[in-house]
PDB file of N, CA and C in Angstrom:
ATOM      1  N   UNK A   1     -26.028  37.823 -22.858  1.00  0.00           N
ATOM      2  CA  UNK A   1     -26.045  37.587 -21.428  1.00  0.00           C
ATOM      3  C   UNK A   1     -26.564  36.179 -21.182  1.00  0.00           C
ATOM      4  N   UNK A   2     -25.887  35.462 -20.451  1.00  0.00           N
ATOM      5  CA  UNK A   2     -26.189  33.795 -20.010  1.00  0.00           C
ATOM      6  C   UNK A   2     -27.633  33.863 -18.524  1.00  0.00           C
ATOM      7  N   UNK A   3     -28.252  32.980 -18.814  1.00  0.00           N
ATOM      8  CA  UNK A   3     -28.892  32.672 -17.935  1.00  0.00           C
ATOM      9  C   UNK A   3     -28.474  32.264 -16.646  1.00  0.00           C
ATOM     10  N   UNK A   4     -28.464  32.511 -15.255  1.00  0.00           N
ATOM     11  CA  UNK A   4     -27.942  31.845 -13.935  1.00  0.00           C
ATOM     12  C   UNK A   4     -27.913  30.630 -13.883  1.00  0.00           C
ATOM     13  N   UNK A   5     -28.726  29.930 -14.853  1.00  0.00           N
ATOM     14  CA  UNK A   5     -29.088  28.788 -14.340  1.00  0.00           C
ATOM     15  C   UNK A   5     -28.438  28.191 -15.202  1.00  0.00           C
ATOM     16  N   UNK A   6     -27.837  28.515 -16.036  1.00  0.00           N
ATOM     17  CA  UNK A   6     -26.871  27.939 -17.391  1.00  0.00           C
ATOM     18  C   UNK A   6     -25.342  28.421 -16.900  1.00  0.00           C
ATOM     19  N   UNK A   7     -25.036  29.495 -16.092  1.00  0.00           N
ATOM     20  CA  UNK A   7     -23.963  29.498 -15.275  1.00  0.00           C
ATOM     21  C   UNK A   7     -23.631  28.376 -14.354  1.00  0.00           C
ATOM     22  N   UNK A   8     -24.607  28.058 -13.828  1.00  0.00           N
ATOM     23  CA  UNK A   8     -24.579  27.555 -12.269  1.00  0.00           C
ATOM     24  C   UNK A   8     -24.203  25.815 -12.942  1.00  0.00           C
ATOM     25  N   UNK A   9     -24.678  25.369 -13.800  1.00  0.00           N
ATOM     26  CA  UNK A   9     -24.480  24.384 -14.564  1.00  0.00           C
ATOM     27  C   UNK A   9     -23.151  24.450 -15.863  1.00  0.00           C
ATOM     28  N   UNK A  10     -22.609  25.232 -16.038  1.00  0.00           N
ATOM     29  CA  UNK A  10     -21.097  25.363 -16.619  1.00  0.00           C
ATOM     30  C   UNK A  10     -20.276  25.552 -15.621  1.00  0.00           C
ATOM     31  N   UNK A  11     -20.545  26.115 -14.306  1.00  0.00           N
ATOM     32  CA  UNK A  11     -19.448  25.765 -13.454  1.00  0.00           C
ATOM     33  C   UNK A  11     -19.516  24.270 -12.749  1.00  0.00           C
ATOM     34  N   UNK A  12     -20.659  23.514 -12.665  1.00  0.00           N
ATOM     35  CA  UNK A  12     -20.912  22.827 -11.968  1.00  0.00           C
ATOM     36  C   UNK A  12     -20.244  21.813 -13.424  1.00  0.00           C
ATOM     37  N   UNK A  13     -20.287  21.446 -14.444  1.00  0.00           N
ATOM     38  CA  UNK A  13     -19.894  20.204 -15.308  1.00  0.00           C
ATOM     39  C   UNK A  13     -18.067  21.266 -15.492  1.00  0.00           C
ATOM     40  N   UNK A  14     -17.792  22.344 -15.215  1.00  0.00           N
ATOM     41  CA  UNK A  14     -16.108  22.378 -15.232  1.00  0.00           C
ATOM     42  C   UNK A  14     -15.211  21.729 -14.082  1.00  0.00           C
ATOM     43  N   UNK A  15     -16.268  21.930 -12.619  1.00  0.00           N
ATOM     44  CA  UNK A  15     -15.738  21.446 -11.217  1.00  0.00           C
ATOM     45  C   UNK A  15     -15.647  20.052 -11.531  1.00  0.00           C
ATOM     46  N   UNK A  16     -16.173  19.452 -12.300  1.00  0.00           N
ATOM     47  CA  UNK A  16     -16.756  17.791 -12.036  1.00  0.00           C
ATOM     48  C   UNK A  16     -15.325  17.492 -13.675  1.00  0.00           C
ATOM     49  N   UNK A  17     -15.591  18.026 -13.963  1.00  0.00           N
ATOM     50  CA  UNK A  17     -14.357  17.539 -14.945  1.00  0.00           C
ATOM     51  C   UNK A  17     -13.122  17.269 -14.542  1.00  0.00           C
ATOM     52  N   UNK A  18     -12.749  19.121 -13.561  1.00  0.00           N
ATOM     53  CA  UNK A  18     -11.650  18.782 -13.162  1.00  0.00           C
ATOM     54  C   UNK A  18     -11.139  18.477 -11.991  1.00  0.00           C
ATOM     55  N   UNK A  19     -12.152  17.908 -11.458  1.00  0.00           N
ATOM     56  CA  UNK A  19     -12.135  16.667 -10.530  1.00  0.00           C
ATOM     57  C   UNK A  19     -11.910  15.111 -10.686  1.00  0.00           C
ATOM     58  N   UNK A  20     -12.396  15.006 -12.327  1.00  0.00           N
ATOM     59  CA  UNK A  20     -12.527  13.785 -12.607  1.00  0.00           C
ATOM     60  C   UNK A  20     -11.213  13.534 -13.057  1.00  0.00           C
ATOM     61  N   UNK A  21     -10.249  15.028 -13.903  1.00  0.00           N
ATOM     62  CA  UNK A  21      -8.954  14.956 -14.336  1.00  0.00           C
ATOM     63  C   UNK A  21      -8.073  14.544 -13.192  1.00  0.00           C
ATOM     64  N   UNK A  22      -8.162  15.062 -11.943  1.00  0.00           N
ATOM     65  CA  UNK A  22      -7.401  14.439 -11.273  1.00  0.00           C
ATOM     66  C   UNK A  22      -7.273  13.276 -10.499  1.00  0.00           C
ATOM     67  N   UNK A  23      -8.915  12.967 -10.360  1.00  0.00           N
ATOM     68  CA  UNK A  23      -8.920  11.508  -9.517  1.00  0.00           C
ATOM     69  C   UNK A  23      -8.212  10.129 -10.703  1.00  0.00           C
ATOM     70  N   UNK A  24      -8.665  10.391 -11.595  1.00  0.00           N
ATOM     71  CA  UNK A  24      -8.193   9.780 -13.244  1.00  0.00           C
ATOM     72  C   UNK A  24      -6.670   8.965 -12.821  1.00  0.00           C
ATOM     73  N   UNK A  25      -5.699   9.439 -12.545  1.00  0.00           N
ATOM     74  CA  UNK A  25      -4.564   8.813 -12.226  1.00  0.00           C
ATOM     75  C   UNK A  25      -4.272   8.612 -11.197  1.00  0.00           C
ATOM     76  N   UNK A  26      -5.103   8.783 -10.157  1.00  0.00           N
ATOM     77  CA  UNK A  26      -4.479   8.662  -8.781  1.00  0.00           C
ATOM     78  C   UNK A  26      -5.513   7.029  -8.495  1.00  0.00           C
ATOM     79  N   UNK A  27      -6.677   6.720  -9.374  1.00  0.00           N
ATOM     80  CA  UNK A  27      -7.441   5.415  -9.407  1.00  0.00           C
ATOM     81  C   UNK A  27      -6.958   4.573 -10.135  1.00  0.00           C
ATOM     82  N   UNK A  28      -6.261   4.901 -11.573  1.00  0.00           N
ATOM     83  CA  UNK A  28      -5.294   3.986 -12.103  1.00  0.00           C
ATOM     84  C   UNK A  28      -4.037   4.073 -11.098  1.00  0.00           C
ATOM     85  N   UNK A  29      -3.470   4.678 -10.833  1.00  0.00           N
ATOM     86  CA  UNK A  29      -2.345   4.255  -9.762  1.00  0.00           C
ATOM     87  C   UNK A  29      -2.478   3.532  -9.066  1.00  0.00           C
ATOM     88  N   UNK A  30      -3.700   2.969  -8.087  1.00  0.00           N
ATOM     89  CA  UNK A  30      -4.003   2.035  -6.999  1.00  0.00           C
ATOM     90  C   UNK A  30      -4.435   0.746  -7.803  1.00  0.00           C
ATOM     91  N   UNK A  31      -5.467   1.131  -9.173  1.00  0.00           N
ATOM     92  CA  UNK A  31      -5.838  -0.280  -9.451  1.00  0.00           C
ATOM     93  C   UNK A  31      -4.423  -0.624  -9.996  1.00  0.00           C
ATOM     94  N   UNK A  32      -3.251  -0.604 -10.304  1.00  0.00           N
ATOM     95  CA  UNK A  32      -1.855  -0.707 -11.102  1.00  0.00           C
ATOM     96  C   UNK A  32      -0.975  -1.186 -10.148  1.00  0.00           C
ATOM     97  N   UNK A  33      -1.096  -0.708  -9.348  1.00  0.00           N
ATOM     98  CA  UNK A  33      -0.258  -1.140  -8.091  1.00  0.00           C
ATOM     99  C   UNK A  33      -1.016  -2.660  -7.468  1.00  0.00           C
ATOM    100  N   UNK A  34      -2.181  -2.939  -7.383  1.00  0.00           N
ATOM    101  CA  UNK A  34      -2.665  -4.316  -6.804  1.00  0.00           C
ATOM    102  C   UNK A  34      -2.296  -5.483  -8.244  1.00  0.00           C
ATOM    103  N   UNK A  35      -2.372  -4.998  -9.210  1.00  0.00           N
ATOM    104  CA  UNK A  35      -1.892  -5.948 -10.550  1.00  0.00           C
ATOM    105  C   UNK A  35      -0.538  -6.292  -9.938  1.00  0.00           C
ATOM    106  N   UNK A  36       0.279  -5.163 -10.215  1.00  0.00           N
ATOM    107  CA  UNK A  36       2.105  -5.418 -10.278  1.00  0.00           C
ATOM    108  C   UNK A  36       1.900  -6.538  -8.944  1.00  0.00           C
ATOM    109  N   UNK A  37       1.598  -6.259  -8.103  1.00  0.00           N
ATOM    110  CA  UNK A  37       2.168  -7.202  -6.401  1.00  0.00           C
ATOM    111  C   UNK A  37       1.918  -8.132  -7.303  1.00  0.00           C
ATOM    112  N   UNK A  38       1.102  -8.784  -7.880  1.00  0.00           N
ATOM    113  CA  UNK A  38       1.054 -10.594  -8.330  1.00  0.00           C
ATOM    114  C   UNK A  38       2.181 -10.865  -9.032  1.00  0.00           C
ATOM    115  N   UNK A  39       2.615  -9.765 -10.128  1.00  0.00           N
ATOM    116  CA  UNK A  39       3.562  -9.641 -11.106  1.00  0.00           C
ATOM    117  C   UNK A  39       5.335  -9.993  -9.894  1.00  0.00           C
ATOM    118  N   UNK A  40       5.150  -9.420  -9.225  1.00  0.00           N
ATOM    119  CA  UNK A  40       6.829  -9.315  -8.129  1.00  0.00           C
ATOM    120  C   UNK A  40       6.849 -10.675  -7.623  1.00  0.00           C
ATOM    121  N   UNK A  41       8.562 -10.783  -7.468  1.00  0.00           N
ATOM    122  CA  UNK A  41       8.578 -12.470  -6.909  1.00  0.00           C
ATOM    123  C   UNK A  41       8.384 -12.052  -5.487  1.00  0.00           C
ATOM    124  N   UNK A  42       8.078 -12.960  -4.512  1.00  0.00           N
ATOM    125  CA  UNK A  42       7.839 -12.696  -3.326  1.00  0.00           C
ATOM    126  C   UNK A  42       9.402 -12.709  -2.389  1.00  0.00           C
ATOM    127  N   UNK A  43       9.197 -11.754  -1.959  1.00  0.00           N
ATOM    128  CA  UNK A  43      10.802 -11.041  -0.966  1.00  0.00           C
ATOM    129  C   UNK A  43      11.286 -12.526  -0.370  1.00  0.00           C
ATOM    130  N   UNK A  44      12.876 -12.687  -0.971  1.00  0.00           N
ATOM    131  CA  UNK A  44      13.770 -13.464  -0.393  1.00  0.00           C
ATOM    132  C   UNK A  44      14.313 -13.142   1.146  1.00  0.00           C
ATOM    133  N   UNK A  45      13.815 -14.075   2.092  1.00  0.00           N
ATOM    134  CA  UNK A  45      14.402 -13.989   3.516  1.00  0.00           C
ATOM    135  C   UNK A  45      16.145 -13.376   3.940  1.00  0.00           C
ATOM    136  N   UNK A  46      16.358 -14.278   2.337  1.00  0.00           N
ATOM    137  CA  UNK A  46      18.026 -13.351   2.312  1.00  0.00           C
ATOM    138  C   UNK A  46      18.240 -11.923   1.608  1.00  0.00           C
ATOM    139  N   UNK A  47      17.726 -11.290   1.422  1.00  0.00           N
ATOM    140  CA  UNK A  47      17.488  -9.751   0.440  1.00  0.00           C
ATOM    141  C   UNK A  47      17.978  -9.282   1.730  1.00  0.00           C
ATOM    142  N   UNK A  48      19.189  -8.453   1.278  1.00  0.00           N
ATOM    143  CA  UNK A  48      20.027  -7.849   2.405  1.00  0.00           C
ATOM    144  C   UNK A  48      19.007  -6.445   3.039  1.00  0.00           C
ATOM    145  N   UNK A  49      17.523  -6.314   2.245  1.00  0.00           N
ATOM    146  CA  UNK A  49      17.123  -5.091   3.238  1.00  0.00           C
ATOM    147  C   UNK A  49      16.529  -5.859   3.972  1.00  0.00           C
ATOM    148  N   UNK A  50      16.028  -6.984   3.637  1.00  0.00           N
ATOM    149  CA  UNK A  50      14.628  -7.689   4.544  1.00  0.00           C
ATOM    150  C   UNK A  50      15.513  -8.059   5.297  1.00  0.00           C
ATOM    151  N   UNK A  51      17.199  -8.229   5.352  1.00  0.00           N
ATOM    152  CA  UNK A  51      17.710  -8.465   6.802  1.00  0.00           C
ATOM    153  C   UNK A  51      18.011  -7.347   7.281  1.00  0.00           C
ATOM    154  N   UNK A  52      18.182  -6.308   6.706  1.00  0.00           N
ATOM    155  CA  UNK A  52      18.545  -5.232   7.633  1.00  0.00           C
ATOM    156  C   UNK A  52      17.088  -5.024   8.966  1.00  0.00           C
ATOM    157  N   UNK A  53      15.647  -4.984   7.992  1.00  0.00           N
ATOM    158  CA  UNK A  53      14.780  -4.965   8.824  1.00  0.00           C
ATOM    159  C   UNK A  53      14.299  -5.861   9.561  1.00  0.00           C
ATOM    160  N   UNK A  54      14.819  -6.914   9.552  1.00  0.00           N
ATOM    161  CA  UNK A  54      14.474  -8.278  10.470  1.00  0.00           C
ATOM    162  C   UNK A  54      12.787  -9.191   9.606  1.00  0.00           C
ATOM    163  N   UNK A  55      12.971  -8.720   8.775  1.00  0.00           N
ATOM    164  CA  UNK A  55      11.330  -9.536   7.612  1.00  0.00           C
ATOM    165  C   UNK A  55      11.690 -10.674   8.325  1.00  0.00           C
ATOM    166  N   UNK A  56      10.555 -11.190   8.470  1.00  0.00           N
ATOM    167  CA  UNK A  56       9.699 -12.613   8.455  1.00  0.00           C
ATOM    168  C   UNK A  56       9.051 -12.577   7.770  1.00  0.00           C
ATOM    169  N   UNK A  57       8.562 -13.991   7.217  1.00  0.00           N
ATOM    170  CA  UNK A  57       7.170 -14.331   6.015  1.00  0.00           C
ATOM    171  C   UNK A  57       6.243 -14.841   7.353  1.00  0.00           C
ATOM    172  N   UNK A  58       6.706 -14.933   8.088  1.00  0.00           N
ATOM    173  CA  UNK A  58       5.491 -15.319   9.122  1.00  0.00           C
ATOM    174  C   UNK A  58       5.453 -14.748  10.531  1.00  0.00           C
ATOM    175  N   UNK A  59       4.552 -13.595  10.918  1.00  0.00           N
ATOM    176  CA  UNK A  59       5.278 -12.946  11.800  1.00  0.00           C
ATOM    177  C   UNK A  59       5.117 -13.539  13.390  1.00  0.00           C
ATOM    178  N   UNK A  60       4.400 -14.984  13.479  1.00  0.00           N
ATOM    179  CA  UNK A  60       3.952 -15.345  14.608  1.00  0.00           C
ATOM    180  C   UNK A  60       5.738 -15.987  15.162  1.00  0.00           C
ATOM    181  N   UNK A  61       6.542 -15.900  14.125  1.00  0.00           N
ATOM    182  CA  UNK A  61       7.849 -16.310  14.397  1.00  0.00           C
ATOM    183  C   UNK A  61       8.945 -15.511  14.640  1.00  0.00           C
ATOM    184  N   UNK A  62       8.128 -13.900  14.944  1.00  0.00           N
ATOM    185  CA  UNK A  62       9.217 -12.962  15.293  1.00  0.00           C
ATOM    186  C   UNK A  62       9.592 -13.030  16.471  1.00  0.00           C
ATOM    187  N   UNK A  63      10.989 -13.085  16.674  1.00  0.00           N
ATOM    188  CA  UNK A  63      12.299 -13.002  18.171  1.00  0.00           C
ATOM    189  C   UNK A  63      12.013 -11.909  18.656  1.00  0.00           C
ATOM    190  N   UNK A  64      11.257 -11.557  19.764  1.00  0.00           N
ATOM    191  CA  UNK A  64      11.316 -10.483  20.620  1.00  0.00           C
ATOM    192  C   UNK A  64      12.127 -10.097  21.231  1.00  0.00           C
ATOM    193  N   UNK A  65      13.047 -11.293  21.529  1.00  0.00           N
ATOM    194  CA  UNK A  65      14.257 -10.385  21.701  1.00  0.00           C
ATOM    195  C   UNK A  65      14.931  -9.811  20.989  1.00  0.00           C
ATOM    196  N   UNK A  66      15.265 -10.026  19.854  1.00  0.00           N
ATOM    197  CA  UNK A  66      15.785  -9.274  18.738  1.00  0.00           C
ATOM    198  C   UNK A  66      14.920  -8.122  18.511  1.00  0.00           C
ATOM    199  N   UNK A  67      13.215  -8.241  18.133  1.00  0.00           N
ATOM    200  CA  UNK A  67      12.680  -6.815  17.843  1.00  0.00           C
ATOM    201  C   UNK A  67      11.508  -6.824  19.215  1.00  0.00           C
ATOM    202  N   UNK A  68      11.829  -6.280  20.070  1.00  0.00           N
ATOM    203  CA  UNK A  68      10.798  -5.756  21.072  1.00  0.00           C
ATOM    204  C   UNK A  68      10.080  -4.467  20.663  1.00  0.00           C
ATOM    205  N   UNK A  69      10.275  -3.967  19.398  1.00  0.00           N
ATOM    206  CA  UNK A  69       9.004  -3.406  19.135  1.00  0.00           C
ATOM    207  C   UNK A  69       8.109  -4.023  18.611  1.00  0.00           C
ATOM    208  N   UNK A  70       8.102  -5.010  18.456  1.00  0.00           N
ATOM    209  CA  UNK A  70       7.164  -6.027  17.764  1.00  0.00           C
ATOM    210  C   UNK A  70       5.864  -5.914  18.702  1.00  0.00           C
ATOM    211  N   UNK A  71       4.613  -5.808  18.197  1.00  0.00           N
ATOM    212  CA  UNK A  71       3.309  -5.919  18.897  1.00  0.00           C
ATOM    213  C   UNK A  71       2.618  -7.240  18.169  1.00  0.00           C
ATOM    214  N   UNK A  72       2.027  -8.192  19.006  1.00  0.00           N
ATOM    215  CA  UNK A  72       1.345  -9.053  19.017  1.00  0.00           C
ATOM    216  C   UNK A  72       0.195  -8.787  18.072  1.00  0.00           C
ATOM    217  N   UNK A  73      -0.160  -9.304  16.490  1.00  0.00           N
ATOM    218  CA  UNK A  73      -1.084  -9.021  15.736  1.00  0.00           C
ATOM    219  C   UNK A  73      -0.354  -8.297  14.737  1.00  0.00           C
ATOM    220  N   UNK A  74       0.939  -7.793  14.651  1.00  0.00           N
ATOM    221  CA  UNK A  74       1.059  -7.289  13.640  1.00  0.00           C
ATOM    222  C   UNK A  74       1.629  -8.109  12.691  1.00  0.00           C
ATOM    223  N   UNK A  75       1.210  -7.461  11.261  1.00  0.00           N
ATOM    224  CA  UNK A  75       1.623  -8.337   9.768  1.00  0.00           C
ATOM    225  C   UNK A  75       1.661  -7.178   9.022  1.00  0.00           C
ATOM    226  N   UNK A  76       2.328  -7.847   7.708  1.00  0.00           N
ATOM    227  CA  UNK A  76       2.330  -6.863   6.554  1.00  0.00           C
ATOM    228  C   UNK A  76       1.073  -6.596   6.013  1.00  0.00           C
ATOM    229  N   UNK A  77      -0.006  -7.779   6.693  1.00  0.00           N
ATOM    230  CA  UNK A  77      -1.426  -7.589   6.248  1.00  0.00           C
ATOM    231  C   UNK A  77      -2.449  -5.988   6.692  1.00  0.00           C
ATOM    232  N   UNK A  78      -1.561  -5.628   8.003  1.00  0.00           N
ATOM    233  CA  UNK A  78      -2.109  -4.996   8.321  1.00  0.00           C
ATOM    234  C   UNK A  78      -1.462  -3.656   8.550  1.00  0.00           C
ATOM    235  N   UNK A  79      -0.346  -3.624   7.680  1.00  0.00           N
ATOM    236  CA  UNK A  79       0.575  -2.461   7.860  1.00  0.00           C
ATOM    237  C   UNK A  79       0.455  -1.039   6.945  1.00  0.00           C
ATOM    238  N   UNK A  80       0.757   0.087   6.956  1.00  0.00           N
ATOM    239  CA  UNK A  80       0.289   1.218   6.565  1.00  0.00           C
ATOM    240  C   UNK A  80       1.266   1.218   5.449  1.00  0.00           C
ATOM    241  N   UNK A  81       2.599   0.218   5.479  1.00  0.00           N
ATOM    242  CA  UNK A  81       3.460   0.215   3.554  1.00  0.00           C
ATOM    243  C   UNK A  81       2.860  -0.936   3.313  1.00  0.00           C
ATOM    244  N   UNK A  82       1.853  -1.680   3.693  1.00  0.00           N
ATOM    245  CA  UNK A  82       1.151  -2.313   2.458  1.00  0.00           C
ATOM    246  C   UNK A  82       0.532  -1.643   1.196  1.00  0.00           C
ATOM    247  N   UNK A  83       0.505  -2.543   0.191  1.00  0.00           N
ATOM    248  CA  UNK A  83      -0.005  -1.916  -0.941  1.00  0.00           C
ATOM    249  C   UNK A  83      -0.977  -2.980  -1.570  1.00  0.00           C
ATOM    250  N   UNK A  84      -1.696  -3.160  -2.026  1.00  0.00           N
ATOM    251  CA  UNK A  84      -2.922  -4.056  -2.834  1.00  0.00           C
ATOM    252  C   UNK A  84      -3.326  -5.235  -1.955  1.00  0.00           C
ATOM    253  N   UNK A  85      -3.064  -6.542  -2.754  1.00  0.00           N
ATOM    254  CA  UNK A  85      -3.685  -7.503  -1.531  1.00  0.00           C
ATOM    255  C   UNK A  85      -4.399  -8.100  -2.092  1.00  0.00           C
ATOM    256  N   UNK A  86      -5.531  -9.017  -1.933  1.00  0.00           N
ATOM    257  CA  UNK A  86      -4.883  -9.783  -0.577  1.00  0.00           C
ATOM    258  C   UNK A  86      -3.349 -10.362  -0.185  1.00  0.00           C
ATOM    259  N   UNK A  87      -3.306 -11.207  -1.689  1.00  0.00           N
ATOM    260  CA  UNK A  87      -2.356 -12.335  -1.540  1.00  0.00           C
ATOM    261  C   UNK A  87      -1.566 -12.154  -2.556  1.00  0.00           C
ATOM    262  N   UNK A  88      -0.435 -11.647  -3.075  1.00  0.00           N
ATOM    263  CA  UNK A  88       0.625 -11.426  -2.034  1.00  0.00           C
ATOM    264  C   UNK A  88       0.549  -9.873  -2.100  1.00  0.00           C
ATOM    265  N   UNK A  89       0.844  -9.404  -1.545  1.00  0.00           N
ATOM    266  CA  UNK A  89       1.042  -8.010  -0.915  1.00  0.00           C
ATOM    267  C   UNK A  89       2.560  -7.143  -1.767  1.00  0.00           C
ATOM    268  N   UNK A  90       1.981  -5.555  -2.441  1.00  0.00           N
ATOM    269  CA  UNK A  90       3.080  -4.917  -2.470  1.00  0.00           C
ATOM    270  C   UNK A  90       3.333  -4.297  -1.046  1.00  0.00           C
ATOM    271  N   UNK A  91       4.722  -3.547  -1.129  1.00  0.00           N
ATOM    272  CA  UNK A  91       5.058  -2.577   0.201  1.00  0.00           C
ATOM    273  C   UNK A  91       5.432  -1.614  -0.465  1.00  0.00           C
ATOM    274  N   UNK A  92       5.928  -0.491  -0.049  1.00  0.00           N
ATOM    275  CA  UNK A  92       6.704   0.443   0.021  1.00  0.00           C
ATOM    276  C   UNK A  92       8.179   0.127   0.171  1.00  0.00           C
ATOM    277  N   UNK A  93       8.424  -0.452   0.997  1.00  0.00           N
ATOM    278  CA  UNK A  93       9.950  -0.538   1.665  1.00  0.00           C
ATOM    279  C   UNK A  93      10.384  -1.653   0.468  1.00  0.00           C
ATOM    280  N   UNK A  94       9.573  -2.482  -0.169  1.00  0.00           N
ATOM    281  CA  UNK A  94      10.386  -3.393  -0.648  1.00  0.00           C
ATOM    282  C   UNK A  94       9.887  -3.089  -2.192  1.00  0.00           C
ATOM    283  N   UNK A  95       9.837  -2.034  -3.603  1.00  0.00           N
ATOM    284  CA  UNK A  95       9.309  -2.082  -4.429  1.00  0.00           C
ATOM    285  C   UNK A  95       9.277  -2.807  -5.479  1.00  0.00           C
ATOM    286  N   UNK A  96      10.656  -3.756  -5.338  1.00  0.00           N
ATOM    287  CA  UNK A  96      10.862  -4.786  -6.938  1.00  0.00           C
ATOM    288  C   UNK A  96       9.917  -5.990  -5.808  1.00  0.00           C
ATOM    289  N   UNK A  97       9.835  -6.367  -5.044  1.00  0.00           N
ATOM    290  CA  UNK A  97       9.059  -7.496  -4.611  1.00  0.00           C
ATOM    291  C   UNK A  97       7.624  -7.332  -3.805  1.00  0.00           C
ATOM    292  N   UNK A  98       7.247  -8.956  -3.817  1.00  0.00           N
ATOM    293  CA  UNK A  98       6.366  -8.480  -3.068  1.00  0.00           C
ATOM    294  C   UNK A  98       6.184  -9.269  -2.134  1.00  0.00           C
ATOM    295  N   UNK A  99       5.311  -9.019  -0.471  1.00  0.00           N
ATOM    296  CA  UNK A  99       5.478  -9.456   1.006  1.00  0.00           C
ATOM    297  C   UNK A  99       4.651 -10.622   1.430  1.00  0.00           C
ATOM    298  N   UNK A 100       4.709 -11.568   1.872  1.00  0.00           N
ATOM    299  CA  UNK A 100       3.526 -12.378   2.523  1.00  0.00           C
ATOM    300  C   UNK A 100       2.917 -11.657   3.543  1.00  0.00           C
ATOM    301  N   UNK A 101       1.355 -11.554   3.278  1.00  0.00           N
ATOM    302  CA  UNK A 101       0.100 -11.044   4.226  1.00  0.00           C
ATOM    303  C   UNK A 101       0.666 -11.075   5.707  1.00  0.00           C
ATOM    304  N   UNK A 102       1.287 -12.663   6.188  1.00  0.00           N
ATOM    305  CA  UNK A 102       1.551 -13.027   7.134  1.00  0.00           C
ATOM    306  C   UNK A 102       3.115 -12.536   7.923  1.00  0.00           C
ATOM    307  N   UNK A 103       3.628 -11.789   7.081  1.00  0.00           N
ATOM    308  CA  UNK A 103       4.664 -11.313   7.120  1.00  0.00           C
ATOM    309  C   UNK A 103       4.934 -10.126   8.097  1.00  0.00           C
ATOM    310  N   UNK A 104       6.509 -10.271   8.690  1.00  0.00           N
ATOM    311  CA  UNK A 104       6.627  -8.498   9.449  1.00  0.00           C
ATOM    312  C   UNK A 104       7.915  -8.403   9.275  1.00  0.00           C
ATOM    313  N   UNK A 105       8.062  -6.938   9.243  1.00  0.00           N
ATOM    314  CA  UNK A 105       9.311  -6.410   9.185  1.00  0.00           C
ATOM    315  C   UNK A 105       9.282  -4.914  11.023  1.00  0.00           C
ATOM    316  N   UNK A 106      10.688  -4.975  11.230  1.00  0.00           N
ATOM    317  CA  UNK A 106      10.864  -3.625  11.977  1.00  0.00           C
ATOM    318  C   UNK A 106      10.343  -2.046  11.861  1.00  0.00           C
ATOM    319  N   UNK A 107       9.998  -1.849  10.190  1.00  0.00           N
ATOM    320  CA  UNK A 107       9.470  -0.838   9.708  1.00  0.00           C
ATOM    321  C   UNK A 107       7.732  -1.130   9.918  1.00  0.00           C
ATOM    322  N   UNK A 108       7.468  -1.968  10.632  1.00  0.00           N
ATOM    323  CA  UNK A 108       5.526  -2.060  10.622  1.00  0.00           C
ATOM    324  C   UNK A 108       4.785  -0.879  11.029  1.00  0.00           C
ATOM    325  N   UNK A 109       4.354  -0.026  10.710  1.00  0.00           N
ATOM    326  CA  UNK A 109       3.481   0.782  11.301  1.00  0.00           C
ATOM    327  C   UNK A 109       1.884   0.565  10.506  1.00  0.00           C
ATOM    328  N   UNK A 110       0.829   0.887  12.046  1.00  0.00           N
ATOM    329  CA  UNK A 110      -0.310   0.378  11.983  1.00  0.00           C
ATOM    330  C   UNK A 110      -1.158   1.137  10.969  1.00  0.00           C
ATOM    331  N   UNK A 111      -1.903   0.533   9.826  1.00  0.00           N
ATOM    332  CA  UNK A 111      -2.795   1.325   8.881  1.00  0.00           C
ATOM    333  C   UNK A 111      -2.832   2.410   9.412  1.00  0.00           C
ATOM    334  N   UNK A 112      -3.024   3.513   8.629  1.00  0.00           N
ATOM    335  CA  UNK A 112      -3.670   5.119   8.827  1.00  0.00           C
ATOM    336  C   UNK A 112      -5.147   4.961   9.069  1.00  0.00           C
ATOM    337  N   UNK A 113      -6.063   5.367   9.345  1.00  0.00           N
ATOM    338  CA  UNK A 113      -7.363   5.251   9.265  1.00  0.00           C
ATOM    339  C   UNK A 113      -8.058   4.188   9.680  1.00  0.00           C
TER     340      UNK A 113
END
């Protein structure tokens, strides 16, 4: 028969293990993902998606008339498919490249959190 207190401490180092099993790749995934963005050439203005979405490398130069959803302050710096950072930025929308900070596309939506 085990002691409670030798229970309470084999469940407590199994919880913490397999906690640690899963945070394990989901922390190499993020530190892996801020490496690669340096690794990607930075998105060509002509890359037929960055025209489908209207990309700029500089978004203080976005045509409102063309995108009137555009809000004043937004960048890829501050967008929720950013990925690592600072300088240069992965996305989501664009995965072989990577975005200028200063950058916007039509797909911008504002960080989560």
């Amino acid at each position: 028969m085990s002691h409670p207190a030798e229970s309470k401490a084999r469940r407590a180092f199994l919880r913490n293990a397999a906690l640690a099993a899963v945070s394990a790749p989901i922390a190499f995934q993020l530190i892996s993902q801020r490496a690669h963005a340096q690794d990607k050439p930075l998105l060509a203005l002509d890359n037929p998606q960055a025209v489908a979405l209207g990309y700029t490398d500089d978004a203080a130069k976005v045509d409102t008339a063309k995108h009137p959803q555009f809000k004043a302050g937004s960048s890829c710096a501050n967008c929720n498919f950013a990925q690592g950072g600072p300088d240069p930025l992965g996305c989501m929308l664009f995965p072989a490249n990577s975005v200028a900070p200063a950058g916007w596309c039509a797909s911008w939506a504002p960080k989560a959190g």
